[in-house]
Protein backbone atom coordinates (compact mmCIF):
# COMPACT_ATOMS: atom_id res chain seq x y z
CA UNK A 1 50.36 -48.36 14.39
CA UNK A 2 51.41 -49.90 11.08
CA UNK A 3 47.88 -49.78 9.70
CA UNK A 4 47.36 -46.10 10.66
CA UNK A 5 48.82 -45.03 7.84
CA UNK A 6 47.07 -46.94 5.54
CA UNK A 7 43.84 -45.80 7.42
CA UNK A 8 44.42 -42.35 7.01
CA UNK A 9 45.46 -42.50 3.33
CA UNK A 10 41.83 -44.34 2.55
CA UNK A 11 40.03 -41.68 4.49
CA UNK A 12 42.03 -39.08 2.38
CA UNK A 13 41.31 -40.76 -0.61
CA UNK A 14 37.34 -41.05 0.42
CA UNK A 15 37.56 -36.87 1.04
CA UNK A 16 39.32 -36.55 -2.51
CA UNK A 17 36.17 -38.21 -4.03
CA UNK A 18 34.34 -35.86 -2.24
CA UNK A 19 35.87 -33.09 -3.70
CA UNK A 20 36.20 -34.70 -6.98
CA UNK A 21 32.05 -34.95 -7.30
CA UNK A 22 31.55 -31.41 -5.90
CA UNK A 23 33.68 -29.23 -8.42
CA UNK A 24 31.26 -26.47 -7.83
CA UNK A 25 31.81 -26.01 -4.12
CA UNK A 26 35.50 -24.07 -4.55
CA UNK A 27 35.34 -23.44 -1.07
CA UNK A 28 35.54 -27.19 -0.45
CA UNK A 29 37.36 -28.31 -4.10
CA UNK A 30 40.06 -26.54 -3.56
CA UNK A 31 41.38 -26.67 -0.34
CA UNK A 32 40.87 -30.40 -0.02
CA UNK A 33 42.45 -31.13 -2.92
CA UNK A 34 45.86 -28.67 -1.92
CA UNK A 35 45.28 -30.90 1.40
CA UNK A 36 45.89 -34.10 -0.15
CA UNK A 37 48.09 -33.13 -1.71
CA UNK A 38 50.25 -31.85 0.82
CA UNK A 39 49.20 -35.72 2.16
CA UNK A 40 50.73 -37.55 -0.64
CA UNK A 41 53.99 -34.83 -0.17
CA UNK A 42 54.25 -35.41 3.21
CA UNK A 43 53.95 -39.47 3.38
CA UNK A 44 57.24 -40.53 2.05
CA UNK A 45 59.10 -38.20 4.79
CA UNK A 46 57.02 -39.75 7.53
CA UNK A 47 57.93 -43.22 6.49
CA UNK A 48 61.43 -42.47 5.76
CA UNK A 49 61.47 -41.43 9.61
CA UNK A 50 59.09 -43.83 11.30
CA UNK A 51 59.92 -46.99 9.60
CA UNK A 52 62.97 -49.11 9.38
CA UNK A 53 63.40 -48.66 5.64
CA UNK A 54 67.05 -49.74 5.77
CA UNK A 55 66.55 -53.42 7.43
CA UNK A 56 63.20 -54.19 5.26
CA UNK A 57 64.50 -52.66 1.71
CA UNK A 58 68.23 -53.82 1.69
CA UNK A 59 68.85 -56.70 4.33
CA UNK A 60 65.36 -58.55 3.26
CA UNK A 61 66.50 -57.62 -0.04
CA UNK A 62 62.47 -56.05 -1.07
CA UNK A 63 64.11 -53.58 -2.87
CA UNK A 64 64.43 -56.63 -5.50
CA UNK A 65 60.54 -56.97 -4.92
CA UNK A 66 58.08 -56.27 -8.65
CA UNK A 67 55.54 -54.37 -5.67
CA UNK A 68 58.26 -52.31 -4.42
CA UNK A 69 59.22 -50.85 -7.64
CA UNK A 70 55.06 -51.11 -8.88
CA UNK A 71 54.44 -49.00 -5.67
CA UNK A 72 56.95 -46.46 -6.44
CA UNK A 73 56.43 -45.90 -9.99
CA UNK A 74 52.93 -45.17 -9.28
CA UNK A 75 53.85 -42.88 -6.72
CA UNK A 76 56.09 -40.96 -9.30
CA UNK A 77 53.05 -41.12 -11.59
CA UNK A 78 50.90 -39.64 -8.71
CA UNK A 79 53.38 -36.84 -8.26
CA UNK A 80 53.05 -35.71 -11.69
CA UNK A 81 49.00 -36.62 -12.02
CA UNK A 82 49.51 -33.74 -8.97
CA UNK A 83 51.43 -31.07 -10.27
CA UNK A 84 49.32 -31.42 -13.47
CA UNK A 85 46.38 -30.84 -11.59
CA UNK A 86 47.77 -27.56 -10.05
CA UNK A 87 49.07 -26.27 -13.15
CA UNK A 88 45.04 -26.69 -15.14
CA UNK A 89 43.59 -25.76 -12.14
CA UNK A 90 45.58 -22.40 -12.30
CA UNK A 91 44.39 -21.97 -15.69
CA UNK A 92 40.59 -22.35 -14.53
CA UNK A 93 41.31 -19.78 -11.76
CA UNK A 94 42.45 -17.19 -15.18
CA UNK A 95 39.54 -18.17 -16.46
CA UNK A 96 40.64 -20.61 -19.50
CA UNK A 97 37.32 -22.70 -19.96
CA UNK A 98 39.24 -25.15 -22.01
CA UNK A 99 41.43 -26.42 -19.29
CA UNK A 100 38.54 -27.74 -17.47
CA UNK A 101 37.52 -31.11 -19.87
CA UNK A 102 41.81 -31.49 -19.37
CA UNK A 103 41.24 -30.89 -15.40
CA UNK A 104 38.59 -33.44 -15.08
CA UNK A 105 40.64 -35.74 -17.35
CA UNK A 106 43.94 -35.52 -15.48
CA UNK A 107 41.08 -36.00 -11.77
CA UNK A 108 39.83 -39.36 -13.01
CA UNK A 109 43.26 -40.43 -13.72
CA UNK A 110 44.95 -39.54 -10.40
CA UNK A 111 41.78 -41.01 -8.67
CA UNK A 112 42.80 -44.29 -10.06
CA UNK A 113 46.16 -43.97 -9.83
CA UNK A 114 46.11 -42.90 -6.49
CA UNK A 115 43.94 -46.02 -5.52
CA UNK A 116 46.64 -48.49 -6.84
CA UNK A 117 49.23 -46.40 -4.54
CA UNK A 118 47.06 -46.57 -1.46
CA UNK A 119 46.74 -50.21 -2.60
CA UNK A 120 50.03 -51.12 -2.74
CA UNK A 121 51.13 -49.35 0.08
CA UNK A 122 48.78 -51.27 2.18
CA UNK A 123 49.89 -54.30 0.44
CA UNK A 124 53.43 -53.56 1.37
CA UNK A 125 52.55 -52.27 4.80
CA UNK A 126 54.85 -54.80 7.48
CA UNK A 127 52.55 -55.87 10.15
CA UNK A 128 55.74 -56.66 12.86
């Protein structure tokens, strides 16, 4: 059960890269990437509820842990690699040409960035 999570978040990541090479296809582009997104939205309040974040942060004192704190700045950059994303893609959709080198910029970078979070997270995953 532990590693589900982690599974799911590499498949994810495998279907953004799938939308990230196939621009073109905006039938497939866009709604997996609002999908993931949603995804990346959605994971803290499922492990705020399924795990014991209490015990493992403050009485085995991780919240003191570099990883920890790597893991969620990372995630704050992801958030905002996100909402970047939707606000350039919005200006493709009005038909601003120029936001696309800036779109595919900003895609490469949460790519990456998103790796190191599904990294981490795995790496932080507690296998009891």
């Amino acid at each position: 059960m532990q590693t589900t999570i982690s599974l799911v978040a590499a498949s994810t990541y495998l279907l953004m890269l799938v939308g990230y090479f196939l621009p073109r296809l905006r039938w497939l582009h866009i709604p997996t990437m609002a999908a993931i997104i949603a995804f990346d939205v959605s994971v803290p309040f499922y492990l705020y509820t399924h795990r014991d974040w209490w015990h493992r942060l403050i009485e085995q004192e991780d919240i003191f842990s570099f990883l920890v704190w790597m893991h969620f700045g990372l995630f704050i950059a992801m958030y905002t690699l996100d909402v970047l994303q939707v606000l350039t893609a919005k200006k493709l959709l009005q038909g601003d040409p120029e936001a696309r080198q800036e779109h595919r910029s900003q895609g490469k970078a949460l790519l990456f960035v998103r790796g190191l979070v599904i990294l981490t997270g795995a790496t932080l995953a507690n296998p009891e």
